[in-house]
N, C-alpha and C. Protein backbone atom coordinates (compact mmCIF):
# COMPACT_ATOMS: atom_id res chain seq x y z
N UNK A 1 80.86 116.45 90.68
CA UNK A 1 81.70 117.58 90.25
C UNK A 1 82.95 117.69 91.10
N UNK A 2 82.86 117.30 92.31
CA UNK A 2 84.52 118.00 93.32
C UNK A 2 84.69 116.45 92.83
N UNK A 3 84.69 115.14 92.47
CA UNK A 3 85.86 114.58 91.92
C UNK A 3 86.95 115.00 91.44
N UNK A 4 86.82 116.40 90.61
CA UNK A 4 88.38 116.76 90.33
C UNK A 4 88.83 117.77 90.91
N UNK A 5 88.38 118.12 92.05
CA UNK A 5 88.67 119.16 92.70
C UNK A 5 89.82 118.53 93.84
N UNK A 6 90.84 118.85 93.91
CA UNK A 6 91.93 118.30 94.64
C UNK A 6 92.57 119.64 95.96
N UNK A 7 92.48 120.86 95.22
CA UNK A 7 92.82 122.00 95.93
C UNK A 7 92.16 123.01 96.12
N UNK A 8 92.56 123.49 97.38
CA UNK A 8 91.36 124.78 98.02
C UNK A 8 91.71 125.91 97.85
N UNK A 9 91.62 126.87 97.35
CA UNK A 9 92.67 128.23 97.08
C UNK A 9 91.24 129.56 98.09
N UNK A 10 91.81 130.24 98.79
CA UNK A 10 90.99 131.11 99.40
C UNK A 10 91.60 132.59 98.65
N UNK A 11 91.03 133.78 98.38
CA UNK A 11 91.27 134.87 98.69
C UNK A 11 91.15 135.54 100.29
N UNK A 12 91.94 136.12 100.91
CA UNK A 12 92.01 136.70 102.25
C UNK A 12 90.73 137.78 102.60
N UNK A 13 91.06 138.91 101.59
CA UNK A 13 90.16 140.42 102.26
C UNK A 13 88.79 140.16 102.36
N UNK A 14 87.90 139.65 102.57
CA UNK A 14 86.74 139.73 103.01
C UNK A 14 86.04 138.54 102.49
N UNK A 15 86.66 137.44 102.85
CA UNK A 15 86.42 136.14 102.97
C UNK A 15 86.77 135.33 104.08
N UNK A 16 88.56 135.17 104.75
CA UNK A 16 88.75 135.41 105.73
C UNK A 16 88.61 136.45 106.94
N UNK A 17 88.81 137.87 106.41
CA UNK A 17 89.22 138.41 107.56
C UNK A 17 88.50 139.57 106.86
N UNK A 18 87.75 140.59 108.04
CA UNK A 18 86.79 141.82 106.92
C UNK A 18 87.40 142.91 107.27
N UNK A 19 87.89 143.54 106.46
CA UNK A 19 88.61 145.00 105.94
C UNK A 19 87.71 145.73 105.36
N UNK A 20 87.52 147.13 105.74
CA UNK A 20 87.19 148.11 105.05
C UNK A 20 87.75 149.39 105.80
N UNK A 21 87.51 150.08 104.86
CA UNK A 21 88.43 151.66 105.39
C UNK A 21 87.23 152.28 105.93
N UNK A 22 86.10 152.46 106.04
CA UNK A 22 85.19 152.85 106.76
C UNK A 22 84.85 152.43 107.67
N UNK A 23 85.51 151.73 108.45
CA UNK A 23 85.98 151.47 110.16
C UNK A 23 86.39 152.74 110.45
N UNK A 24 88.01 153.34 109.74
CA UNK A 24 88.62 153.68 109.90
C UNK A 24 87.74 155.15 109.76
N UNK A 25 88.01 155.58 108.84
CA UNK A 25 87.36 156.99 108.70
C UNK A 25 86.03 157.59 109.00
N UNK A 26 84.84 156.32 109.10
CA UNK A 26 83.70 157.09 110.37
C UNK A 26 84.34 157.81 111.63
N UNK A 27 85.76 157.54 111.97
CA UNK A 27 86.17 157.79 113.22
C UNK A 27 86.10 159.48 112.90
N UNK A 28 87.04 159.30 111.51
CA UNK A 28 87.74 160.82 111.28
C UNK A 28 86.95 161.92 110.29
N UNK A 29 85.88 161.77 109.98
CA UNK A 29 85.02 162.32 108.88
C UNK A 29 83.45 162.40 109.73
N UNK A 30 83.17 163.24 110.36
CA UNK A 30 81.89 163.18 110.62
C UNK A 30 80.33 163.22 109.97
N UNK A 31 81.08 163.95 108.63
CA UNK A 31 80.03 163.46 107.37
C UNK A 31 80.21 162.38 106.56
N UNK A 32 79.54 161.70 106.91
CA UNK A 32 79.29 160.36 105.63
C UNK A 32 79.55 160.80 104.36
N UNK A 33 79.09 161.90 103.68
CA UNK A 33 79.05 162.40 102.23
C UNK A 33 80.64 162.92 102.06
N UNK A 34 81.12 163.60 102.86
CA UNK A 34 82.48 163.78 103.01
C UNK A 34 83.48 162.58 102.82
N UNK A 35 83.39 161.65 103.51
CA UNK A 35 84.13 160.54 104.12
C UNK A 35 83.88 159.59 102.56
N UNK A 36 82.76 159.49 102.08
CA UNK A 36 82.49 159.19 100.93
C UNK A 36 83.66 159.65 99.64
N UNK A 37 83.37 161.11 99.48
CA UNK A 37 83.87 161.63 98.97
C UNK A 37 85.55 160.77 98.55
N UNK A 38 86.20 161.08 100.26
CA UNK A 38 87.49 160.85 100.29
C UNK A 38 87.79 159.70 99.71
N UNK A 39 86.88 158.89 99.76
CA UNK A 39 87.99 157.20 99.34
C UNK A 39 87.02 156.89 98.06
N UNK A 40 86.62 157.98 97.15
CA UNK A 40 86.37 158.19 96.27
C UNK A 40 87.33 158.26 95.27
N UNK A 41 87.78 160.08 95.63
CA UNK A 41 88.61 160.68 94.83
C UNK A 41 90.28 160.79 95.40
N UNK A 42 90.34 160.67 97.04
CA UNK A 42 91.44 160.93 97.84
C UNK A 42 92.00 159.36 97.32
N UNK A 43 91.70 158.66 98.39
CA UNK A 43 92.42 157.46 98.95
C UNK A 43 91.20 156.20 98.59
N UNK A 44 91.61 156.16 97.19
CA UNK A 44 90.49 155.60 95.95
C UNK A 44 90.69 153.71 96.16
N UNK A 45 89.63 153.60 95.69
CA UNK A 45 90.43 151.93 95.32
C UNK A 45 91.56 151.54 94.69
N UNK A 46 91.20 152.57 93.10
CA UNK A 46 92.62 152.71 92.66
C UNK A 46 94.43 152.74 92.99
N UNK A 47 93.68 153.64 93.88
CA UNK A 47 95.07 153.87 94.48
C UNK A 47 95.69 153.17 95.58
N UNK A 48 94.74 152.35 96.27
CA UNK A 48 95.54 151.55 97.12
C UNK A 48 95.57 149.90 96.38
N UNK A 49 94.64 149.81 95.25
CA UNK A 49 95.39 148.70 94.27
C UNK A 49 96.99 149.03 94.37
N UNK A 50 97.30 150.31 93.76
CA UNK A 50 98.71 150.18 93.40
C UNK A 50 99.67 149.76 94.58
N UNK A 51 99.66 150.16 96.08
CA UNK A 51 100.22 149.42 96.94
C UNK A 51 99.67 147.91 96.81
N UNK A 52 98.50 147.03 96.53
CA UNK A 52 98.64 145.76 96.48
C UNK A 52 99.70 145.37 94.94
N UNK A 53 100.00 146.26 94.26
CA UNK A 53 100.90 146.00 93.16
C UNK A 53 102.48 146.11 93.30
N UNK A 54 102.29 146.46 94.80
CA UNK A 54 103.96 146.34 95.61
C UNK A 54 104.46 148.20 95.59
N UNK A 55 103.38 148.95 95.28
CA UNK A 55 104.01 150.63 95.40
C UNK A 55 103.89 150.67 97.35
N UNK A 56 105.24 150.88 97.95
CA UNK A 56 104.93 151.65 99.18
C UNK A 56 104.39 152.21 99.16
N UNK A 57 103.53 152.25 100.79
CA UNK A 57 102.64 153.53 101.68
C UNK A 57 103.26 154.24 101.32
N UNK A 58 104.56 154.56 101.60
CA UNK A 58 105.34 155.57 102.07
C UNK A 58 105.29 156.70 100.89
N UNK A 59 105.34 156.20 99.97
CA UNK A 59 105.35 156.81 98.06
C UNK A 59 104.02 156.94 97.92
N UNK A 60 102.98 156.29 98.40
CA UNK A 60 101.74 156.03 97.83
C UNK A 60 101.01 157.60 98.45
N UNK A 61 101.24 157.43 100.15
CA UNK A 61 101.60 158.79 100.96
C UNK A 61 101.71 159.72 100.58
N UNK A 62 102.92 160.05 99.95
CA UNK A 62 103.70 160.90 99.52
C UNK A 62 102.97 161.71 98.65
N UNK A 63 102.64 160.87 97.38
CA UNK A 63 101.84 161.39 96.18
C UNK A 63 100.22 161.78 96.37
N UNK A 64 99.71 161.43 97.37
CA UNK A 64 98.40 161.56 97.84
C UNK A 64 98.51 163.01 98.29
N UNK A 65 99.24 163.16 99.52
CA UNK A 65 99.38 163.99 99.89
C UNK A 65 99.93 165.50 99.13
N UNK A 66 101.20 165.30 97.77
CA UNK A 66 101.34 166.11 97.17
C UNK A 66 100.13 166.55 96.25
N UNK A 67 99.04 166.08 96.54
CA UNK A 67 97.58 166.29 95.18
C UNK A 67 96.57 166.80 96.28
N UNK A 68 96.72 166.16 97.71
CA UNK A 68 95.81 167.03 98.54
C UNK A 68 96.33 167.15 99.54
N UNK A 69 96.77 168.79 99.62
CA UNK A 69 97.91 168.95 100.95
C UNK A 69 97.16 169.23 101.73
N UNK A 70 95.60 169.64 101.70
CA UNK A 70 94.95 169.95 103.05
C UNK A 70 94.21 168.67 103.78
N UNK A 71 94.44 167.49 103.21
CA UNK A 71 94.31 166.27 103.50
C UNK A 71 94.87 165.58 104.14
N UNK A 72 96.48 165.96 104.44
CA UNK A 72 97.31 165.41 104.92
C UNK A 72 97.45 164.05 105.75
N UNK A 73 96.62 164.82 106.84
CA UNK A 73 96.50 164.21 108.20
C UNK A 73 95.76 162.55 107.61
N UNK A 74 94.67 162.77 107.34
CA UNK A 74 93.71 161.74 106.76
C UNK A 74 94.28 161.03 106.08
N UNK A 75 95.35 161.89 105.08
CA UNK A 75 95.74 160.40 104.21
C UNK A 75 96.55 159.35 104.84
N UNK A 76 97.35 160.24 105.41
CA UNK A 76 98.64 159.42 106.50
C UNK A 76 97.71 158.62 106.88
N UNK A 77 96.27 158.75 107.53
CA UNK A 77 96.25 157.94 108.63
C UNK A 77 95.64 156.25 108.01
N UNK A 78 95.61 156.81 106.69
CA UNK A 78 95.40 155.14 105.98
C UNK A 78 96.35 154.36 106.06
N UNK A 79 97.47 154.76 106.05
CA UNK A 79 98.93 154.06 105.92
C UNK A 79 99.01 153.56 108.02
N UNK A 80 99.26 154.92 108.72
CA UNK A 80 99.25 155.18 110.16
C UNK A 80 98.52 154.15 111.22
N UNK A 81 97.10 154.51 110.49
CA UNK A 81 95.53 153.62 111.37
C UNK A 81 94.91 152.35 110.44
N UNK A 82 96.24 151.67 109.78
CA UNK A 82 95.67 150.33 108.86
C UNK A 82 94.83 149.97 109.33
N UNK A 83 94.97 149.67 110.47
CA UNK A 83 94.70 148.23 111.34
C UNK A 83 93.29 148.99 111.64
N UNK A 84 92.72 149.66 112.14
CA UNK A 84 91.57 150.39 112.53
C UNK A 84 90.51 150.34 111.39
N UNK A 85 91.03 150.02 110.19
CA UNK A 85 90.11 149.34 108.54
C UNK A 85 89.67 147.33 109.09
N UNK A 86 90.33 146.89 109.73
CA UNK A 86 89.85 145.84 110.15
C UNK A 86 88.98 145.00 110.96
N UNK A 87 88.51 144.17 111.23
CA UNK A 87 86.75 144.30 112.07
C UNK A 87 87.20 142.72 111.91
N UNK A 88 88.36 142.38 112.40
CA UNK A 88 88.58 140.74 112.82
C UNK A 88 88.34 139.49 111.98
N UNK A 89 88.42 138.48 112.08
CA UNK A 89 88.18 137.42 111.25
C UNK A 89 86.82 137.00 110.88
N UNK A 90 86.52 136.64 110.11
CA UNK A 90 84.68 136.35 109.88
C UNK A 90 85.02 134.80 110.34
N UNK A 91 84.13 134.56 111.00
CA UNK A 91 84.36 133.74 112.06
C UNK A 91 83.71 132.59 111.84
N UNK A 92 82.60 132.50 111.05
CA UNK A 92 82.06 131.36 109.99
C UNK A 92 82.81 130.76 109.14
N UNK A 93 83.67 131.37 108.40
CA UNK A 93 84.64 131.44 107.54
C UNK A 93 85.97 130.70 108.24
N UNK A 94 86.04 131.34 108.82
CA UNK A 94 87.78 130.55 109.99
C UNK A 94 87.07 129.05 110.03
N UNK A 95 85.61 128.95 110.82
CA UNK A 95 85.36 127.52 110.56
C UNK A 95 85.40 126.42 109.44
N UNK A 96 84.97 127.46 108.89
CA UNK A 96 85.04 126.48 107.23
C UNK A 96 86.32 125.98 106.87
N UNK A 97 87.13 126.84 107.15
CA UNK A 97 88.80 126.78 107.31
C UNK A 97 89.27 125.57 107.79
N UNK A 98 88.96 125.71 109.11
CA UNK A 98 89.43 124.82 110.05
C UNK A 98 88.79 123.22 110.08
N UNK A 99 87.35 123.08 109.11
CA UNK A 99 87.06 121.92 108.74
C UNK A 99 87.77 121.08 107.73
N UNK A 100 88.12 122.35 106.81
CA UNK A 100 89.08 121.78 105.54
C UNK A 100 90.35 121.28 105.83
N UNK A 101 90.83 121.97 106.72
CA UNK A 101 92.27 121.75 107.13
C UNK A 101 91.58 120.28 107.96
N UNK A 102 91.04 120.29 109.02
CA UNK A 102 90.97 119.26 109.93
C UNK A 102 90.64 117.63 108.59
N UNK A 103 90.07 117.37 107.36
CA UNK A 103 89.47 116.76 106.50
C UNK A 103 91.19 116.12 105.77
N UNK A 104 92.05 117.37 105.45
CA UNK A 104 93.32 117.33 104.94
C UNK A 104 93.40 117.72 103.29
N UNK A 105 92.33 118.77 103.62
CA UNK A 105 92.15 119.63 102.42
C UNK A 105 93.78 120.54 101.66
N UNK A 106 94.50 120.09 100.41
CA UNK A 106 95.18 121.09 100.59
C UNK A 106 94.46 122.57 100.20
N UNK A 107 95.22 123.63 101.49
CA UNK A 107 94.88 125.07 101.13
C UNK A 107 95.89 125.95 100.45
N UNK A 108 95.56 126.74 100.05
CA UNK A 108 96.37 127.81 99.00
C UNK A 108 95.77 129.04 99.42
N UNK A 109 96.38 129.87 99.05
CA UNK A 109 95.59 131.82 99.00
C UNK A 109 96.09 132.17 98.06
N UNK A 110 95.58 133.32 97.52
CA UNK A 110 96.02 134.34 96.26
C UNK A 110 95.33 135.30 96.69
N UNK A 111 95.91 136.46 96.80
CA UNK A 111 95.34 137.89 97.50
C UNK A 111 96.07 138.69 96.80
N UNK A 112 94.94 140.31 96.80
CA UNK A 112 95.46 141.59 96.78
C UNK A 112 96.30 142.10 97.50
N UNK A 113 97.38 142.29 98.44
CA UNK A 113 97.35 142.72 99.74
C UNK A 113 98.54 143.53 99.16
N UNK A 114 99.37 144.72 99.82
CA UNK A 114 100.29 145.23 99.86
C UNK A 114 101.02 144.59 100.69
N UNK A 115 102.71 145.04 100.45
CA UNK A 115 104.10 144.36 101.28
C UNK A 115 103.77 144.45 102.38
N UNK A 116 103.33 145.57 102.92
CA UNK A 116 103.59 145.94 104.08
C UNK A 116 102.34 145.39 104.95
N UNK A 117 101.11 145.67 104.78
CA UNK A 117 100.14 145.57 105.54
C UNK A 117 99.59 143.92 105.67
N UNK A 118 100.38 143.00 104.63
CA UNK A 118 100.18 141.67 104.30
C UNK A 118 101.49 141.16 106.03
N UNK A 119 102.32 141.57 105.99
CA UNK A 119 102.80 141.66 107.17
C UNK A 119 102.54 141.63 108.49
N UNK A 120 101.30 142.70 108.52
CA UNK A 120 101.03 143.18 109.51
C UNK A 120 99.70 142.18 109.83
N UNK A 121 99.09 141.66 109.15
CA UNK A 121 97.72 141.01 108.76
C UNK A 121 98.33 139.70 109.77
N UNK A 122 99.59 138.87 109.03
CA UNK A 122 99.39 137.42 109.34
C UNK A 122 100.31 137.80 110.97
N UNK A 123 100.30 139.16 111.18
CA UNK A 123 101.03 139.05 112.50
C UNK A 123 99.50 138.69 113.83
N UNK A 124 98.68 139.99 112.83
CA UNK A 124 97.31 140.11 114.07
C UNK A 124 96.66 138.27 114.00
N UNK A 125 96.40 138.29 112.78
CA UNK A 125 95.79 136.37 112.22
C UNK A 125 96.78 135.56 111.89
N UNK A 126 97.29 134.90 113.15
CA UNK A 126 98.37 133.38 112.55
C UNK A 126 97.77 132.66 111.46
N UNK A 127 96.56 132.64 111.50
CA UNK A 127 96.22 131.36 110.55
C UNK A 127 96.46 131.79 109.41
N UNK A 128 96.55 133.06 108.75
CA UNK A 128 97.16 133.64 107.29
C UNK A 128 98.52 132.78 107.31
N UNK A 129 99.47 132.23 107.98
CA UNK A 129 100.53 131.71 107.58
C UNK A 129 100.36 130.51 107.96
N UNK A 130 99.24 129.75 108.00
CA UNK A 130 99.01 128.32 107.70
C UNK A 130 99.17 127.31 106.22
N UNK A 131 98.60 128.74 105.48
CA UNK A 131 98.28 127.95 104.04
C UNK A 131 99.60 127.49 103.66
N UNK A 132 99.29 126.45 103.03
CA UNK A 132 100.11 125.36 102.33
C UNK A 132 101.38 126.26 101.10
N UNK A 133 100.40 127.61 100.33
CA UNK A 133 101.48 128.27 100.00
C UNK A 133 100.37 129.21 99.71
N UNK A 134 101.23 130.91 99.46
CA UNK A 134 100.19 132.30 99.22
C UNK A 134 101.07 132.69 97.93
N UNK A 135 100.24 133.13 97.11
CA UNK A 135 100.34 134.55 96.36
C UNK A 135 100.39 135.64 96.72
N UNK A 136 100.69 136.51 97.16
CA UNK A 136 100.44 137.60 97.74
C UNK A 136 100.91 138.88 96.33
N UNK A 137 99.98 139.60 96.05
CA UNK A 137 100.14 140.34 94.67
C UNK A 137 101.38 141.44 94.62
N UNK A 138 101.66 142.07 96.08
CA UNK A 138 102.12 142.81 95.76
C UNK A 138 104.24 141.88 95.75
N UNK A 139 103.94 141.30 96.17
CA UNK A 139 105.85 140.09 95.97
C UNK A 139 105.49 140.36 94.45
N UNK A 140 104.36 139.48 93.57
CA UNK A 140 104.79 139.37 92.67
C UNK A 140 104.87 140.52 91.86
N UNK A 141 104.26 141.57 92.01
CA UNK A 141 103.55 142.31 91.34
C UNK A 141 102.73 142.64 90.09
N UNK A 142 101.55 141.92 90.46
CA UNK A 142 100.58 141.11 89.72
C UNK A 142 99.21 141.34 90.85
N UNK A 143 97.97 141.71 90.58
CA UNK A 143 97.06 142.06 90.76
C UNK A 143 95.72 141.18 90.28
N UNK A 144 95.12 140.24 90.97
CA UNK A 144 93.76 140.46 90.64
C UNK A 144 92.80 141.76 89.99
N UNK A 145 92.24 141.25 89.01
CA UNK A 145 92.12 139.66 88.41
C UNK A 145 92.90 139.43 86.78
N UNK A 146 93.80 139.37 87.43
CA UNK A 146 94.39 139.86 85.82
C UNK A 146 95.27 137.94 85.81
N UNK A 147 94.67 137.46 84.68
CA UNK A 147 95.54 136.18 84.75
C UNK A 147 96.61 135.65 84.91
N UNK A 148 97.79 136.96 84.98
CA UNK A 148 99.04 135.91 84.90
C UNK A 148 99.41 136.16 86.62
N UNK A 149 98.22 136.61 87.53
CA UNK A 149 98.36 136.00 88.56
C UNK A 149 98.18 134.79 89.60
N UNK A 150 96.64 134.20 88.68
CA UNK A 150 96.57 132.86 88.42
C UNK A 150 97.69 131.85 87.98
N UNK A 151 97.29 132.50 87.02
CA UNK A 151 99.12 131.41 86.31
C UNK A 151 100.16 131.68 86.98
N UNK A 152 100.65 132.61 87.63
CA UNK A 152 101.88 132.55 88.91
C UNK A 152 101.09 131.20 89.76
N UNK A 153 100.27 131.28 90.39
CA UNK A 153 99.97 130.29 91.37
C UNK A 153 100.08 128.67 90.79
N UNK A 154 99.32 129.00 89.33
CA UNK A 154 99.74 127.33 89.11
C UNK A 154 100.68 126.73 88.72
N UNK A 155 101.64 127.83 88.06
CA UNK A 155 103.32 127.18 87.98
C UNK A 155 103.82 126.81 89.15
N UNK A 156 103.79 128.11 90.11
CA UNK A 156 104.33 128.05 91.54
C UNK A 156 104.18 126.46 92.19
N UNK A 157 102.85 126.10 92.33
CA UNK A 157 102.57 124.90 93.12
C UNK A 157 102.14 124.12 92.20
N UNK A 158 102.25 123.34 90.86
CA UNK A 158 102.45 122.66 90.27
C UNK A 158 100.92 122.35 90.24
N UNK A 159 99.91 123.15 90.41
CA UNK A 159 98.38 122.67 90.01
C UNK A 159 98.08 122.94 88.57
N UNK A 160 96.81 122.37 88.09
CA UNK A 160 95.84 122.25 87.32
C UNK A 160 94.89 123.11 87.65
N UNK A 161 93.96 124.26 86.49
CA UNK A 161 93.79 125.40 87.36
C UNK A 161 92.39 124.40 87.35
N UNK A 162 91.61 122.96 86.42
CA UNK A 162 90.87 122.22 86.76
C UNK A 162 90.22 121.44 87.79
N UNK A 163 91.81 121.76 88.23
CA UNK A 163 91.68 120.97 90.03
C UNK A 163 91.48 121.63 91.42
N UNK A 164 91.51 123.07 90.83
CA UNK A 164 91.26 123.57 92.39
C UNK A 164 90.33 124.43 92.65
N UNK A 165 89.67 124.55 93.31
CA UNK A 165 88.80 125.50 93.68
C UNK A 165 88.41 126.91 94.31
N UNK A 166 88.41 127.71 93.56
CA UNK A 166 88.69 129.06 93.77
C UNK A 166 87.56 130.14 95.02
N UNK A 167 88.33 130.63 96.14
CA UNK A 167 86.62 131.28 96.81
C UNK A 167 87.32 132.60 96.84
N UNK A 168 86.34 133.41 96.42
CA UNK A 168 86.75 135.09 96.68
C UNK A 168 84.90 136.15 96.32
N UNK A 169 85.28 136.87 97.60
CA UNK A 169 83.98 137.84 97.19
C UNK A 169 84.17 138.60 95.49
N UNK A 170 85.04 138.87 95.00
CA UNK A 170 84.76 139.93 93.94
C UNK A 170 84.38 139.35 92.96
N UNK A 171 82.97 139.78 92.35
CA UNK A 171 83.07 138.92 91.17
C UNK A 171 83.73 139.06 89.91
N UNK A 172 84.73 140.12 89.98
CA UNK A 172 85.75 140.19 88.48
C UNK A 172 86.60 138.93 88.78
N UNK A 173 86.86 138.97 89.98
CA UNK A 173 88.27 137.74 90.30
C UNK A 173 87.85 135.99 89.99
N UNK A 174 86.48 136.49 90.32
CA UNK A 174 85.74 134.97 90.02
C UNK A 174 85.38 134.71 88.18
N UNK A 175 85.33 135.86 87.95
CA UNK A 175 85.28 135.92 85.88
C UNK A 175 86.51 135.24 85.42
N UNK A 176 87.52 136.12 86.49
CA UNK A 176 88.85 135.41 86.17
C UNK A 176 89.48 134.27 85.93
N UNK A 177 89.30 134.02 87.08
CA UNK A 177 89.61 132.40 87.59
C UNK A 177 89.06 131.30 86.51
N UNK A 178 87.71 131.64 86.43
CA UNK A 178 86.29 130.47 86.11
C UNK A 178 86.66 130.52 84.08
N UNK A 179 87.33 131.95 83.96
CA UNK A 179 87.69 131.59 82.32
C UNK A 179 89.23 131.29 82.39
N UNK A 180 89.90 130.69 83.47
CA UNK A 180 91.06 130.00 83.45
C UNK A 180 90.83 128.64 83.77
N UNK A 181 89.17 128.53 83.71
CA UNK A 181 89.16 126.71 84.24
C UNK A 181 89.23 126.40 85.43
N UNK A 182 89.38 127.62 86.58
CA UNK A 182 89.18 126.89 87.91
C UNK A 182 87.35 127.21 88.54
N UNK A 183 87.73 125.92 89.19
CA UNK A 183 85.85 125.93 89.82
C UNK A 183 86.04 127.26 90.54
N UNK A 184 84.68 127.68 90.81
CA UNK A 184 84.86 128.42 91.93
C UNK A 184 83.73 128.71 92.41
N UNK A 185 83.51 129.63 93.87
CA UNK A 185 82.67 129.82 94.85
C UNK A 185 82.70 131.43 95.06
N UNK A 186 81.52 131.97 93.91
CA UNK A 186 81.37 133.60 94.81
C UNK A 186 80.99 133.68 96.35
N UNK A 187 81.97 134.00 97.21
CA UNK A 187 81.78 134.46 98.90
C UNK A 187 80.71 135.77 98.88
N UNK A 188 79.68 135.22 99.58
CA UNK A 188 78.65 136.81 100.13
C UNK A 188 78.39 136.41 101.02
N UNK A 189 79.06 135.43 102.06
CA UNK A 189 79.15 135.25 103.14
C UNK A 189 78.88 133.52 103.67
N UNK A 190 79.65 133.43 105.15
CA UNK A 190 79.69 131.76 105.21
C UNK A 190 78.57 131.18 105.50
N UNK A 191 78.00 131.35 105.32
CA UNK A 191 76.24 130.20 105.36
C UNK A 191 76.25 129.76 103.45
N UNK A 192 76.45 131.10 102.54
CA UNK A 192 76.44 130.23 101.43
C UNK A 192 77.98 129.44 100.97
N UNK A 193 78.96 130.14 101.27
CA UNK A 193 80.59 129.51 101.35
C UNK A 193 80.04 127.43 101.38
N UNK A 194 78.94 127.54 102.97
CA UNK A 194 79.24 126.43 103.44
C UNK A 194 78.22 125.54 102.20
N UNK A 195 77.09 125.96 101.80
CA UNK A 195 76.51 125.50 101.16
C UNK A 195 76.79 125.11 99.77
N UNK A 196 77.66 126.08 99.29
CA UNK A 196 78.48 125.34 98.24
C UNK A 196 79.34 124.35 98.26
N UNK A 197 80.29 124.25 99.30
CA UNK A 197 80.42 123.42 99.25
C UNK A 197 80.21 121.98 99.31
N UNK A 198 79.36 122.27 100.52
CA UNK A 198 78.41 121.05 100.30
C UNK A 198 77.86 120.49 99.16
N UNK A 199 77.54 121.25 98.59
CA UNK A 199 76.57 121.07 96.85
C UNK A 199 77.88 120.17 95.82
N UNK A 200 79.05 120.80 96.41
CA UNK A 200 80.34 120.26 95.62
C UNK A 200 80.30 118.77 96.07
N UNK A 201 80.20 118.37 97.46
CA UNK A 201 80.85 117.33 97.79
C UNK A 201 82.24 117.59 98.80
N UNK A 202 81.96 118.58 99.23
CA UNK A 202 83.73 118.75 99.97
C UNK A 202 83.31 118.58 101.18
N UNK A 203 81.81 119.54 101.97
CA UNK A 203 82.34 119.37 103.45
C UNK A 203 80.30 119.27 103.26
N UNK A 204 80.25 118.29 104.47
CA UNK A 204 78.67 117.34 104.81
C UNK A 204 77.87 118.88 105.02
């Protein structure tokens, strides 16, 4: 089967590197059911999709805050305490990385990420600006898993979506991909990452 697999395409958020906002807000919410609540209805998935769709914090902020003014503080501090949503590189994963690259795997990314915090990401992790080339959703503004962000990537770098191989935890993004014809690898972490591939033929 990896006979026609020629390219490696990674998603970033919790394949490379693990993000969640409940780093951040166990700090500031001493009820779980509360804190729940918030990135429920406050500071939703929804709504920080739309910053990976290229809407500024700053606007994103803005409007949060005009819907819950006694929230204020908290919402800011999603934009404020990004970085405090992060819990470092998964470190199994960087290996897997660093075998592919060391082999002369080409790599690719396609991510959710917003302008701003995609910035801030490959400043804390150099190796985010290794890959060979990124998607990043919110430049284009185009969102997983919606196809014509795929298809940005394979015009962009002149692939076959047959030829490359797709890894990302979500499984809508992997529905995606896999009914555009690219292989792919649901991530639930690098012990199976590594085992698929293996099963492919890419890494012993």
């Amino acid at each position: 089967m990896s006979s026609s697999i020629t390219t490696i395409v990674f998603d970033i958020g919790n394949v490379l590197i693990e993000w969640n906002p409940r780093h951040l807000y166990r700090k500031i919410f001493s009820d779980p059911e509360r804190m729940e609540w918030f990135l429920r209805h406050v500071c939703s998935d929804a709504w920080n999709l739309e910053q990976d769709r290229g809407r500024p914090f700053a606007e994103a902020v803005q409007e949060r805050i005009g819907r819950f003014p006694e929230l204020a503080a908290e919402i800011r501090a999603y934009d404020e305490r990004w970085e405090e949503m992060l819990n470092g590189a998964i470190e199994g994963s960087l290996r897997v990385l660093r075998q592919l690259q060391t082999k002369g795997w080409p790599i690719f990314a396609i991510t959710n990420f917003s302008r701003e915090k995609y910035a801030v990401a490959c400043q804390r992790f150099p190796f985010l600006t290794e890959f060979e080339g990124t998607v990043v959703s919110a430049h284009e503004r185009l969102v997983k898993p919606s196809a014509e962000i795929f298809q940005c990537f394979l015009s962009r770098y002149g692939r076959q979506a047959s030829e490359c191989l797709f890894i990302d935890d979500s499984p809508a993004n992997i529905a995606a991909a896999r009914g555009l014809g690219f292989h792919t690898a649901h991530f639930t972490g690098a012990v199976k990452l590594c085992a698929d591939l293996a099963q492919l033929g890419i890494l012993p």
